[in-house]
PDB file of N, CA and C in Angstrom:
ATOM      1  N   UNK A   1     -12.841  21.971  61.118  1.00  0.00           N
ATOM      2  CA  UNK A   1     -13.448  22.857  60.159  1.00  0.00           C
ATOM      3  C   UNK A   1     -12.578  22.892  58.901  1.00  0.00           C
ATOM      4  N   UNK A   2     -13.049  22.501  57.591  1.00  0.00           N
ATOM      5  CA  UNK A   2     -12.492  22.892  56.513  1.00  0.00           C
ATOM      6  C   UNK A   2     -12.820  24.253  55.837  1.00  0.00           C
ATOM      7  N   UNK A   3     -11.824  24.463  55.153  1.00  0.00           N
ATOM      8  CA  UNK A   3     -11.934  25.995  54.697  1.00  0.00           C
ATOM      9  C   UNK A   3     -12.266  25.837  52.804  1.00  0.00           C
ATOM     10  N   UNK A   4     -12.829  26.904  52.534  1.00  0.00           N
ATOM     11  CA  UNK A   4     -13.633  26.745  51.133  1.00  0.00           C
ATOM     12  C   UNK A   4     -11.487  27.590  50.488  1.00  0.00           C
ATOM     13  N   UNK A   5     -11.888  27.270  49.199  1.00  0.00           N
ATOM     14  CA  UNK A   5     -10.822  27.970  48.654  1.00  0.00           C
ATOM     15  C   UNK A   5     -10.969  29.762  48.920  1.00  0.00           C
ATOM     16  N   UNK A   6     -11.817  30.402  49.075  1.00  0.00           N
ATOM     17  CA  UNK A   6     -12.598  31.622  49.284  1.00  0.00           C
ATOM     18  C   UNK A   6     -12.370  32.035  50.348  1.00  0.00           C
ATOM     19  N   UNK A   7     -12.921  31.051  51.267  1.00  0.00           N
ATOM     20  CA  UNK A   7     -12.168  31.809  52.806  1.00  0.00           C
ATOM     21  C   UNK A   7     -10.394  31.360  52.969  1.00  0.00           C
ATOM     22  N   UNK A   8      -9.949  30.307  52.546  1.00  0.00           N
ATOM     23  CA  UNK A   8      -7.890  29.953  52.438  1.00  0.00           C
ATOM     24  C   UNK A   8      -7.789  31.570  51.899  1.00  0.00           C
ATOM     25  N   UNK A   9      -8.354  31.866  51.009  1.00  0.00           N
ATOM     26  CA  UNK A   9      -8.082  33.117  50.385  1.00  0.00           C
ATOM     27  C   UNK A   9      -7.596  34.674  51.065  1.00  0.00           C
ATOM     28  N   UNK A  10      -8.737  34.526  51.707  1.00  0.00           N
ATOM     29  CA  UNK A  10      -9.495  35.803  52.474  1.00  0.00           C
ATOM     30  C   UNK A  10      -8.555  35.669  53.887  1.00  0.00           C
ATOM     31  N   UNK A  11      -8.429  34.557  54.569  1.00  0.00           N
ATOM     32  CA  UNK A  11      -7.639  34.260  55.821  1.00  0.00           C
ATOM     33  C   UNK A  11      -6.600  34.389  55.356  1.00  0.00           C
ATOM     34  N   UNK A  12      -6.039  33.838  54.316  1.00  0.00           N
ATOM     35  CA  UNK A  12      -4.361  34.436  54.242  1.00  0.00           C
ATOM     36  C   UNK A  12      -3.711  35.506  53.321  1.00  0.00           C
ATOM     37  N   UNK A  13      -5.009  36.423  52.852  1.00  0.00           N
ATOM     38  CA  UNK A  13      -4.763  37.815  52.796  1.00  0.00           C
ATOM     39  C   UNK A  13      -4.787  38.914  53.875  1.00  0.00           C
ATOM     40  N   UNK A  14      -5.394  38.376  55.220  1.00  0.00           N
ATOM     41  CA  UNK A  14      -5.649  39.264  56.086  1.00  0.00           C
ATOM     42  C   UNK A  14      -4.153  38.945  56.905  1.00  0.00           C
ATOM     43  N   UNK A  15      -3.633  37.907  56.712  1.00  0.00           N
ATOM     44  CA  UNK A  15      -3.064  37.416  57.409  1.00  0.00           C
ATOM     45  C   UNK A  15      -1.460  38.243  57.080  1.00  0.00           C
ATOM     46  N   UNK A  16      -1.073  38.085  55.767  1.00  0.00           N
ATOM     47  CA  UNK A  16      -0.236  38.950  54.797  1.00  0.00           C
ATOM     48  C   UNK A  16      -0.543  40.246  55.177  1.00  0.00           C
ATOM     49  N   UNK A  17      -1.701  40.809  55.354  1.00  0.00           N
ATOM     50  CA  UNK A  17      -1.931  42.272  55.518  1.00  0.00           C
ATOM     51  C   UNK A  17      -1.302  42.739  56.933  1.00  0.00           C
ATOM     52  N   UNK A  18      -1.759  42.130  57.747  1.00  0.00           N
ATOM     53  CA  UNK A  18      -1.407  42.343  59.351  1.00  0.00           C
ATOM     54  C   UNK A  18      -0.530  42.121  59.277  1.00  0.00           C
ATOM     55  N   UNK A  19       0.640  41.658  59.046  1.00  0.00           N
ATOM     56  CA  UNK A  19       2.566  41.173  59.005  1.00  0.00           C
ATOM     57  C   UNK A  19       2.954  42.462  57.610  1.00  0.00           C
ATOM     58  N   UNK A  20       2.680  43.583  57.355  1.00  0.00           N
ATOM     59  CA  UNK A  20       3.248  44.246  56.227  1.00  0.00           C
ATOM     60  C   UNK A  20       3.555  43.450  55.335  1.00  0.00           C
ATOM     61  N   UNK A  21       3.050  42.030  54.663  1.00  0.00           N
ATOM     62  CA  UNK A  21       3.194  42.190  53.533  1.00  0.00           C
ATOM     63  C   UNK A  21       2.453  42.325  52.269  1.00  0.00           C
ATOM     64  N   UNK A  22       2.626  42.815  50.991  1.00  0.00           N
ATOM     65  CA  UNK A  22       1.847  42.950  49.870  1.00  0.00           C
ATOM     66  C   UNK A  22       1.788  41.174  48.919  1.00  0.00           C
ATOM     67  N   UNK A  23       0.368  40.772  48.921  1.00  0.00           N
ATOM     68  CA  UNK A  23       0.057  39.848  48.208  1.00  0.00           C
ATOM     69  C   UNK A  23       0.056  40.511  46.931  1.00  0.00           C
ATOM     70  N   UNK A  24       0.809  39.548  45.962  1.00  0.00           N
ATOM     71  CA  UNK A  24       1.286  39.576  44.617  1.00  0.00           C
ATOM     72  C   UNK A  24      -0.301  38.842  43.852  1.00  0.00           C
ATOM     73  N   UNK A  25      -0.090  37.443  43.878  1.00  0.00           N
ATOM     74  CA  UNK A  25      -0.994  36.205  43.264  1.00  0.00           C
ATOM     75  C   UNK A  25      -1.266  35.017  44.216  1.00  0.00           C
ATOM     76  N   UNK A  26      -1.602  34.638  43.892  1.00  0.00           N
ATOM     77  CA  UNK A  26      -2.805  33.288  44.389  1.00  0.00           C
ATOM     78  C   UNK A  26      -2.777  32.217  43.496  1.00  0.00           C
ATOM     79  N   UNK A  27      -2.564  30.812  43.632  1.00  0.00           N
ATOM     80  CA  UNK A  27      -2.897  29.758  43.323  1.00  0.00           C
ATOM     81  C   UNK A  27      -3.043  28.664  43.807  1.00  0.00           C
ATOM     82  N   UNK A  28      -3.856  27.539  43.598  1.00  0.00           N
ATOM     83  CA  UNK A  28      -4.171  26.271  43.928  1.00  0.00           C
ATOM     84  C   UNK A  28      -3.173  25.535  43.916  1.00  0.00           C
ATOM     85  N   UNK A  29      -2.296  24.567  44.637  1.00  0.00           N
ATOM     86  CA  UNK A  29      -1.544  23.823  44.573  1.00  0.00           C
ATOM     87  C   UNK A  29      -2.042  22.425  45.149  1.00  0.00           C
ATOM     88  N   UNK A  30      -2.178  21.747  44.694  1.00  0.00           N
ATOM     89  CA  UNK A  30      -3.196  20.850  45.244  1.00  0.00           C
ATOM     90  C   UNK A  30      -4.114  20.820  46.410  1.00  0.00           C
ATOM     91  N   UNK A  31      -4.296  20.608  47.478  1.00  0.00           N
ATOM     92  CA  UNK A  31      -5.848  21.245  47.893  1.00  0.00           C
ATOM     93  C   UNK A  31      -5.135  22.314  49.294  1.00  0.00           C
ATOM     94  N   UNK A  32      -4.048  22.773  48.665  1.00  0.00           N
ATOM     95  CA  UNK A  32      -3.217  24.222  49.541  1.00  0.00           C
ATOM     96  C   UNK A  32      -3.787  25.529  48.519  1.00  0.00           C
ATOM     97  N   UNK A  33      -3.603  26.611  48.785  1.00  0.00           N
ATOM     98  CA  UNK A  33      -3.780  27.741  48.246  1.00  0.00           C
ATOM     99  C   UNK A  33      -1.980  28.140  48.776  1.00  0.00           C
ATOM    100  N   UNK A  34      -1.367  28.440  47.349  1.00  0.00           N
ATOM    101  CA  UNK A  34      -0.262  29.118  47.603  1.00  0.00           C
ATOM    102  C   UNK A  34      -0.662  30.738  47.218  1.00  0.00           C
ATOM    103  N   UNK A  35      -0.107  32.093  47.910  1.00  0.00           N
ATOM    104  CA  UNK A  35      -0.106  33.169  47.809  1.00  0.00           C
ATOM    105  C   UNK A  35       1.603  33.777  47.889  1.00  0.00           C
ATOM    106  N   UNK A  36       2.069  34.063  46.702  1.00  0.00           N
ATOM    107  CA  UNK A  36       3.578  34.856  46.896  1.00  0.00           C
ATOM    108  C   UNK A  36       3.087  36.595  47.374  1.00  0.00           C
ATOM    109  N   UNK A  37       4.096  37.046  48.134  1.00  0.00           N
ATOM    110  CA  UNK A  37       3.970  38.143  48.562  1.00  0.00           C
ATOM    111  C   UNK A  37       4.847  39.022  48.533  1.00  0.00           C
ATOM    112  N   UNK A  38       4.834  40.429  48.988  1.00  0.00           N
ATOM    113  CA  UNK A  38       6.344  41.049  48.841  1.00  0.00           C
ATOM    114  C   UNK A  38       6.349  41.528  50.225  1.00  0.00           C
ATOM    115  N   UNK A  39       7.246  41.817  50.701  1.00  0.00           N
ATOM    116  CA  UNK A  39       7.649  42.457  52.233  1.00  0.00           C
ATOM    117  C   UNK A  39       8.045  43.812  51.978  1.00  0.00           C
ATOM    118  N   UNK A  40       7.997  44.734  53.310  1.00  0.00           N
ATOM    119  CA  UNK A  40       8.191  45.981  53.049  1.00  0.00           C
ATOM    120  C   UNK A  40       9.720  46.390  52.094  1.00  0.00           C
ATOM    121  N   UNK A  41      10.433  45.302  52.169  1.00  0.00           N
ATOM    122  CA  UNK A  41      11.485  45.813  51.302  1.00  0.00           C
ATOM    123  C   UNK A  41      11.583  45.321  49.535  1.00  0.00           C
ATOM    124  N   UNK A  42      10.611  44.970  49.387  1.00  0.00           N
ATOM    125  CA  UNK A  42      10.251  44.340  48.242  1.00  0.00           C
ATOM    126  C   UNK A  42      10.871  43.104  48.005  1.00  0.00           C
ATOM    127  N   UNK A  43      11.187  42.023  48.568  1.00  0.00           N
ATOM    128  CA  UNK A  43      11.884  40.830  48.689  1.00  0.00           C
ATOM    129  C   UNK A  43      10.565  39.954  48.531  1.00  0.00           C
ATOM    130  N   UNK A  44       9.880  38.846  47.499  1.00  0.00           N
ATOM    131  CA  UNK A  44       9.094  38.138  47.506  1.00  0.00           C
ATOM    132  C   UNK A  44       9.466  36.590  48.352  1.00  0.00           C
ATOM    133  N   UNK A  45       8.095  36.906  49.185  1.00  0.00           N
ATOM    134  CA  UNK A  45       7.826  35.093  49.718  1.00  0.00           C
ATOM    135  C   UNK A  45       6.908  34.477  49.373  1.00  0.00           C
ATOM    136  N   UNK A  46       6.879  33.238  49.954  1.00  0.00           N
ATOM    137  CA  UNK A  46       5.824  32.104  49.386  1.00  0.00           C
ATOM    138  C   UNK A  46       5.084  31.859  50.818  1.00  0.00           C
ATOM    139  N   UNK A  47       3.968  31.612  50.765  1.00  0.00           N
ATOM    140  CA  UNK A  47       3.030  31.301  52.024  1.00  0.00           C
ATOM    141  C   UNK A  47       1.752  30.174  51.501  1.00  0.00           C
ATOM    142  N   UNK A  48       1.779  29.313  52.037  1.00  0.00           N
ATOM    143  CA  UNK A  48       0.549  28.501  51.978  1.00  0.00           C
ATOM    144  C   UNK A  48      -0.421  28.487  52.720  1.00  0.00           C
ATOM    145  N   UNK A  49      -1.357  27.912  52.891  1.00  0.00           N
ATOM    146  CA  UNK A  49      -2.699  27.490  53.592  1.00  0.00           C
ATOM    147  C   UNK A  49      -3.153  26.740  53.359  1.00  0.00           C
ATOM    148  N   UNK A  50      -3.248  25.673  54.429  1.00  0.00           N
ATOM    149  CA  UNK A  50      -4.351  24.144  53.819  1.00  0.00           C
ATOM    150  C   UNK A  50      -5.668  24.375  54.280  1.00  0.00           C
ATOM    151  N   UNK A  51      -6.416  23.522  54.095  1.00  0.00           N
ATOM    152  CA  UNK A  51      -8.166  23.514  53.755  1.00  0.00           C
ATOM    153  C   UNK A  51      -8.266  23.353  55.593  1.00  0.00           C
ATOM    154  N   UNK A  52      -7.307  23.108  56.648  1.00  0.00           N
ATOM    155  CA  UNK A  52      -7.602  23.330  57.849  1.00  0.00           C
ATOM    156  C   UNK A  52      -7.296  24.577  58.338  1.00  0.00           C
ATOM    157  N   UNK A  53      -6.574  25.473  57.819  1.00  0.00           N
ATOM    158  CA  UNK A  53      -6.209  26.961  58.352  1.00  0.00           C
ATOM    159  C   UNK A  53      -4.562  26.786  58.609  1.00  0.00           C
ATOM    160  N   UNK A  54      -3.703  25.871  58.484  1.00  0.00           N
ATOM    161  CA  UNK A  54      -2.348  26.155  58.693  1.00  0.00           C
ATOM    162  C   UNK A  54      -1.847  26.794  58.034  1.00  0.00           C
ATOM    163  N   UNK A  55      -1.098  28.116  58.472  1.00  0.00           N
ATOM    164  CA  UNK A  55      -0.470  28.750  57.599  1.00  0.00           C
ATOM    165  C   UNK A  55       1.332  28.555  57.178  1.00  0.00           C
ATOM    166  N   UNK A  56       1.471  28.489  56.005  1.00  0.00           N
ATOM    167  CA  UNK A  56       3.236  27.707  56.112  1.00  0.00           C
ATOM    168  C   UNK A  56       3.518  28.937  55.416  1.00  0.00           C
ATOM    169  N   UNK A  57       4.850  29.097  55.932  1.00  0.00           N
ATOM    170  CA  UNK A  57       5.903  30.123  54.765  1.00  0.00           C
ATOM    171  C   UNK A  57       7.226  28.972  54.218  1.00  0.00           C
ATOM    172  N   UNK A  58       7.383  29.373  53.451  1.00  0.00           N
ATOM    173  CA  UNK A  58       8.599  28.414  52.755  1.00  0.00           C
ATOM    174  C   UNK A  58       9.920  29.283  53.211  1.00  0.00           C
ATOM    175  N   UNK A  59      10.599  28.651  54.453  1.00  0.00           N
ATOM    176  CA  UNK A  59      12.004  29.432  54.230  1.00  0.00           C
ATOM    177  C   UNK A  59      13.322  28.312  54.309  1.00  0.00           C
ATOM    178  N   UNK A  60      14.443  28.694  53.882  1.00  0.00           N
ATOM    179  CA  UNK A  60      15.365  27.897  54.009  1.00  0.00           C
ATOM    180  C   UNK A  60      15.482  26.453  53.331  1.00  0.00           C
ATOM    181  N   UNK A  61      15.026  26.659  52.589  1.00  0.00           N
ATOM    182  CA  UNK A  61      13.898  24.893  51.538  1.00  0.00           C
ATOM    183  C   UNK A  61      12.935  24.295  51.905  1.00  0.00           C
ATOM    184  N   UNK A  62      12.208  24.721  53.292  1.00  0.00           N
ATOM    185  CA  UNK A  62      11.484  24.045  53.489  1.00  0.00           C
ATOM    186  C   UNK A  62      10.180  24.829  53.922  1.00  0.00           C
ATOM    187  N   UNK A  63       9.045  24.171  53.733  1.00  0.00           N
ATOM    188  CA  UNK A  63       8.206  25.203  54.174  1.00  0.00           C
ATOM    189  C   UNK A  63       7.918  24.727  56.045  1.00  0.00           C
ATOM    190  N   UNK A  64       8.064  25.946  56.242  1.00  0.00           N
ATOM    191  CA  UNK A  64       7.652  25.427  58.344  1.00  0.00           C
ATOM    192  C   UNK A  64       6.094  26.362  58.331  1.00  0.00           C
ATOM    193  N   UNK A  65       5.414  25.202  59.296  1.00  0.00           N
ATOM    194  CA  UNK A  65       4.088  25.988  59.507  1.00  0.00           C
ATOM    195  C   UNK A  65       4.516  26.899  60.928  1.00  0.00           C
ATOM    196  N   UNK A  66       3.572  28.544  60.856  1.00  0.00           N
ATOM    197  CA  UNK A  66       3.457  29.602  61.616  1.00  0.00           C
ATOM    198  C   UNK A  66       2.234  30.004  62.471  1.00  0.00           C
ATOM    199  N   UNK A  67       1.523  29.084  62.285  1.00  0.00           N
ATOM    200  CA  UNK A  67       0.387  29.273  63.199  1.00  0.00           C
ATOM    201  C   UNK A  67      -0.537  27.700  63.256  1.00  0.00           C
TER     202      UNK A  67
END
């Protein structure tokens, strides 16, 4: 199943929501949707989603996928 940019959207805002964190912005990075976020202590991360549903966080330089 591929995902429309609309649902990458929607799946990894719910996804941010359920883990306490606050989505900042949204953008296209080539056919990923990047979303930066803030955590309950206000510390911003980076999270992706590809057009199959993997969700990546970028830590340590690299991004590792989380689901």
């Amino acid at each position: 199943m591929v995902l429309s940019v609309k649902e990458m959207k929607e799946t990894l805002t719910d996804h941010l929501i359920l883990n306490i964190y606050t989505p900042v912005t949204s953008y296209a990075i080539d056919d990923e949707l990047q979303m930066d976020a803030k955590n309950e202590f206000g510390s911003t991360d980076y999270f992706r989603i590809t057009p199959k549903g993997e969700i990546k966080v970028f830590k340590h330089a690299i991004w590792n996928t989380i689901n």
